[in-house]
C-alpha atoms as a PDB file:
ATOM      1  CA  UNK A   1      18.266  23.926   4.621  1.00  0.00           C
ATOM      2  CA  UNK A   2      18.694  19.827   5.766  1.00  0.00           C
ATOM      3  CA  UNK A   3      14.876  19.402   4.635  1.00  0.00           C
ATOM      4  CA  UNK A   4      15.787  20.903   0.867  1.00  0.00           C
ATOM      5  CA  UNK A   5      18.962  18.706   0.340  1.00  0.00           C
ATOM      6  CA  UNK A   6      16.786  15.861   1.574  1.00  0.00           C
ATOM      7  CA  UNK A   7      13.956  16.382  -0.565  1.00  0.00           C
ATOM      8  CA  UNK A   8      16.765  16.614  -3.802  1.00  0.00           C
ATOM      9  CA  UNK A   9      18.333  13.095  -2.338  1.00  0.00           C
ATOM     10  CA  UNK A  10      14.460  11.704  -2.533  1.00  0.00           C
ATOM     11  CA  UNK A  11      13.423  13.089  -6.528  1.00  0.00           C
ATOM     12  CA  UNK A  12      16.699  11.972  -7.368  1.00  0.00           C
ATOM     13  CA  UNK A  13      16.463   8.400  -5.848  1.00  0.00           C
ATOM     14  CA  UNK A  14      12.733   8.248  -7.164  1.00  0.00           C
ATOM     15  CA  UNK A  15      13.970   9.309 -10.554  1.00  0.00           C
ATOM     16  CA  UNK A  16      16.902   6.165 -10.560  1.00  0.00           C
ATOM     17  CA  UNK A  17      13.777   3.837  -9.368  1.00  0.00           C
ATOM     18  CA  UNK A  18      11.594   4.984 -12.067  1.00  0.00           C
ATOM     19  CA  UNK A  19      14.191   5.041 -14.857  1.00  0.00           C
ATOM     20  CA  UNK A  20      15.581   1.331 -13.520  1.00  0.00           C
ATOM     21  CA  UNK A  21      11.768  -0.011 -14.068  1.00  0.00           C
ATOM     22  CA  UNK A  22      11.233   1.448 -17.465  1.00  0.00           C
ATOM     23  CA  UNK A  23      14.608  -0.108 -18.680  1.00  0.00           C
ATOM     24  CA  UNK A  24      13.383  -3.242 -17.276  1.00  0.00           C
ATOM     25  CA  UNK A  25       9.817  -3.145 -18.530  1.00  0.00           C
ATOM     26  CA  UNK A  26      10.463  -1.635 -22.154  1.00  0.00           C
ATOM     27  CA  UNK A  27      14.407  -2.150 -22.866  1.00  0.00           C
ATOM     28  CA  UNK A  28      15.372  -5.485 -21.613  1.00  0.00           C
ATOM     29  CA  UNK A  29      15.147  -8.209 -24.474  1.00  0.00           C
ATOM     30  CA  UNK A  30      13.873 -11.483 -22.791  1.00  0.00           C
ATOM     31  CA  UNK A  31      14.345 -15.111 -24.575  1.00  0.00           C
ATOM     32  CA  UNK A  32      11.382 -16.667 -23.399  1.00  0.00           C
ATOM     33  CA  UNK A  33       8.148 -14.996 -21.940  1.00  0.00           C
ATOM     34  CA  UNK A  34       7.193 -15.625 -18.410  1.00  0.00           C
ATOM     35  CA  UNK A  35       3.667 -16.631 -19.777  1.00  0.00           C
ATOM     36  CA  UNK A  36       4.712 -19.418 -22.422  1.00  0.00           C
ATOM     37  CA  UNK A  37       2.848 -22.040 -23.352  1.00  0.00           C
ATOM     38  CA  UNK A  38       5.346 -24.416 -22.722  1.00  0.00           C
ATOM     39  CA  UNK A  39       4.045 -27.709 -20.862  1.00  0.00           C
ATOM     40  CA  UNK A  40       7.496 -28.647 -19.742  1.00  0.00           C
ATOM     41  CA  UNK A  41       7.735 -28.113 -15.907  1.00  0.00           C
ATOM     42  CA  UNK A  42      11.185 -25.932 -15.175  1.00  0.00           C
ATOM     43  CA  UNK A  43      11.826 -26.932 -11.560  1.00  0.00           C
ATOM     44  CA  UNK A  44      10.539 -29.759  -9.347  1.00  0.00           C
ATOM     45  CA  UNK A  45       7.748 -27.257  -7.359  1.00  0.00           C
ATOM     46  CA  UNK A  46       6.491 -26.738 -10.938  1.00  0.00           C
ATOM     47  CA  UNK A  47       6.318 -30.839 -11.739  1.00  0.00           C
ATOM     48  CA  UNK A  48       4.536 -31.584  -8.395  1.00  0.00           C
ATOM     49  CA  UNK A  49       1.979 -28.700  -8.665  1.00  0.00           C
ATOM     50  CA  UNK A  50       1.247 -29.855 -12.083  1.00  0.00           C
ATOM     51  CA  UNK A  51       1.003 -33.552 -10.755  1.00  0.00           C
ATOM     52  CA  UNK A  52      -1.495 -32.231  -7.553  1.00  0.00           C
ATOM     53  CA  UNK A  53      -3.297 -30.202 -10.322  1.00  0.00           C
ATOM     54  CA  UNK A  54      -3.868 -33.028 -12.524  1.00  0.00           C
ATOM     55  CA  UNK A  55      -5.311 -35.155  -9.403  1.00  0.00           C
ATOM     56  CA  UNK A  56      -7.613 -32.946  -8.459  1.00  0.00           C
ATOM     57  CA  UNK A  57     -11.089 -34.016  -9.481  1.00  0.00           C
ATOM     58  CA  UNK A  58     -13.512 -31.358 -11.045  1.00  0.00           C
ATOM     59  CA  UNK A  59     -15.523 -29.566  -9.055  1.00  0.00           C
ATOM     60  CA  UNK A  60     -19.140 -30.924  -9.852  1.00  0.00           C
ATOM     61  CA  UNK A  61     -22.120 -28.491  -8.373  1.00  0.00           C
ATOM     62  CA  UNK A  62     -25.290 -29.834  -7.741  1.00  0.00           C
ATOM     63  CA  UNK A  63     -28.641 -27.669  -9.044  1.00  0.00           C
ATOM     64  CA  UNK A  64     -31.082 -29.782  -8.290  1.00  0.00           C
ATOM     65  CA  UNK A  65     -31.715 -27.221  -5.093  1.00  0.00           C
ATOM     66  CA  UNK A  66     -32.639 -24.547  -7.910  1.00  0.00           C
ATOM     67  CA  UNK A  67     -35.603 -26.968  -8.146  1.00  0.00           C
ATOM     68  CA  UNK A  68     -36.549 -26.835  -5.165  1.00  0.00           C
ATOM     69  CA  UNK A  69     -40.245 -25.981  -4.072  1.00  0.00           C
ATOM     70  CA  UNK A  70     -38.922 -23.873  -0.994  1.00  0.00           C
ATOM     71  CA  UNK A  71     -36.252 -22.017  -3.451  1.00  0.00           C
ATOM     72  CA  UNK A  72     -38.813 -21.650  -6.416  1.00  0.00           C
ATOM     73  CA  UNK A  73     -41.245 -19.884  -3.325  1.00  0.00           C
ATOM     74  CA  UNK A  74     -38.519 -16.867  -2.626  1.00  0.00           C
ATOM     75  CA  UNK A  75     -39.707 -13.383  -3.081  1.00  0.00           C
ATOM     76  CA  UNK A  76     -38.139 -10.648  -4.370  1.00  0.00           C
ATOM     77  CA  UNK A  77     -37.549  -8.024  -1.671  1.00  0.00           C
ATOM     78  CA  UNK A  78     -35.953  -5.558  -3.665  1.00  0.00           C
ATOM     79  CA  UNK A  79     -37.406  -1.453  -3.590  1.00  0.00           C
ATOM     80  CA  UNK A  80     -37.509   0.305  -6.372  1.00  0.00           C
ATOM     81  CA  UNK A  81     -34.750   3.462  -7.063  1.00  0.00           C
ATOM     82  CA  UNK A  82     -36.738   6.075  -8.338  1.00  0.00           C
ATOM     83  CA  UNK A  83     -35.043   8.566 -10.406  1.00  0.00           C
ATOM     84  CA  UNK A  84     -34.081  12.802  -9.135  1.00  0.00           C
ATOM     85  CA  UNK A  85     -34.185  15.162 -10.583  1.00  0.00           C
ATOM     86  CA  UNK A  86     -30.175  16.867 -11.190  1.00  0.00           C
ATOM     87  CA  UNK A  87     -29.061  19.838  -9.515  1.00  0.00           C
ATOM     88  CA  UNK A  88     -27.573  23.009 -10.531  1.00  0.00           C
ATOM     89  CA  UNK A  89     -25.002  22.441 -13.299  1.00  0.00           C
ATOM     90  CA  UNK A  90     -21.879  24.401 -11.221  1.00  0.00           C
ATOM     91  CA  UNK A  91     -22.655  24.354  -7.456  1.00  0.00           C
ATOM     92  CA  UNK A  92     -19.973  26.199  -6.869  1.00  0.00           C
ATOM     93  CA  UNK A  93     -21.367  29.098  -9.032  1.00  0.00           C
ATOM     94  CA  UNK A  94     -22.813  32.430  -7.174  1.00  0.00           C
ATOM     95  CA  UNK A  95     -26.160  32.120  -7.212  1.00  0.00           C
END
């Protein structure tokens, strides 16, 4: 009997959980959206990211190594998948 009254404590919390997150996710009217495109930092973590960001130079790859006579000279190792033929359409069925 303990593991049935345990198992009605468990759908009952799961059902609180899952009603709690759809209120939250459908029902709850929010001001401002967490993805805004507002450029104004809101706390000082926010400003200094934004100042690191903006000091960060871009990244800049260099390609000349595509060009080069040893990477031009690679081979293609790759074997070819050649195609089955399908089985029985229920393999399950009695034969």
């Amino acid at each position: 009997m303990p593991t049935k009254k345990s198992t009605i404590i468990y759908i009952v919390l799961g059902l609180v959980v899952l009603s709690a997150a759809a209120y939250m996710l459908f029902f709850r009217g929010s001001a401002t959206s967490p993805l805004s495109n507002n450029n104004t930092p809101v706390s000082g973590a926010e400003f200094t990211f934004l100042t690191l960001a903006a000091r960060i130079e871009p990244i800049v790859f260099d390609t000349s190594v595509l060009q080069d006579p040893r990477f031009l000279r690679l081979v293609d190792l790759r074997t070819a998948i050649l195609p089955e033929t399908s089985g029985r359409d229920n393999p399950f069925a009695p034969l």
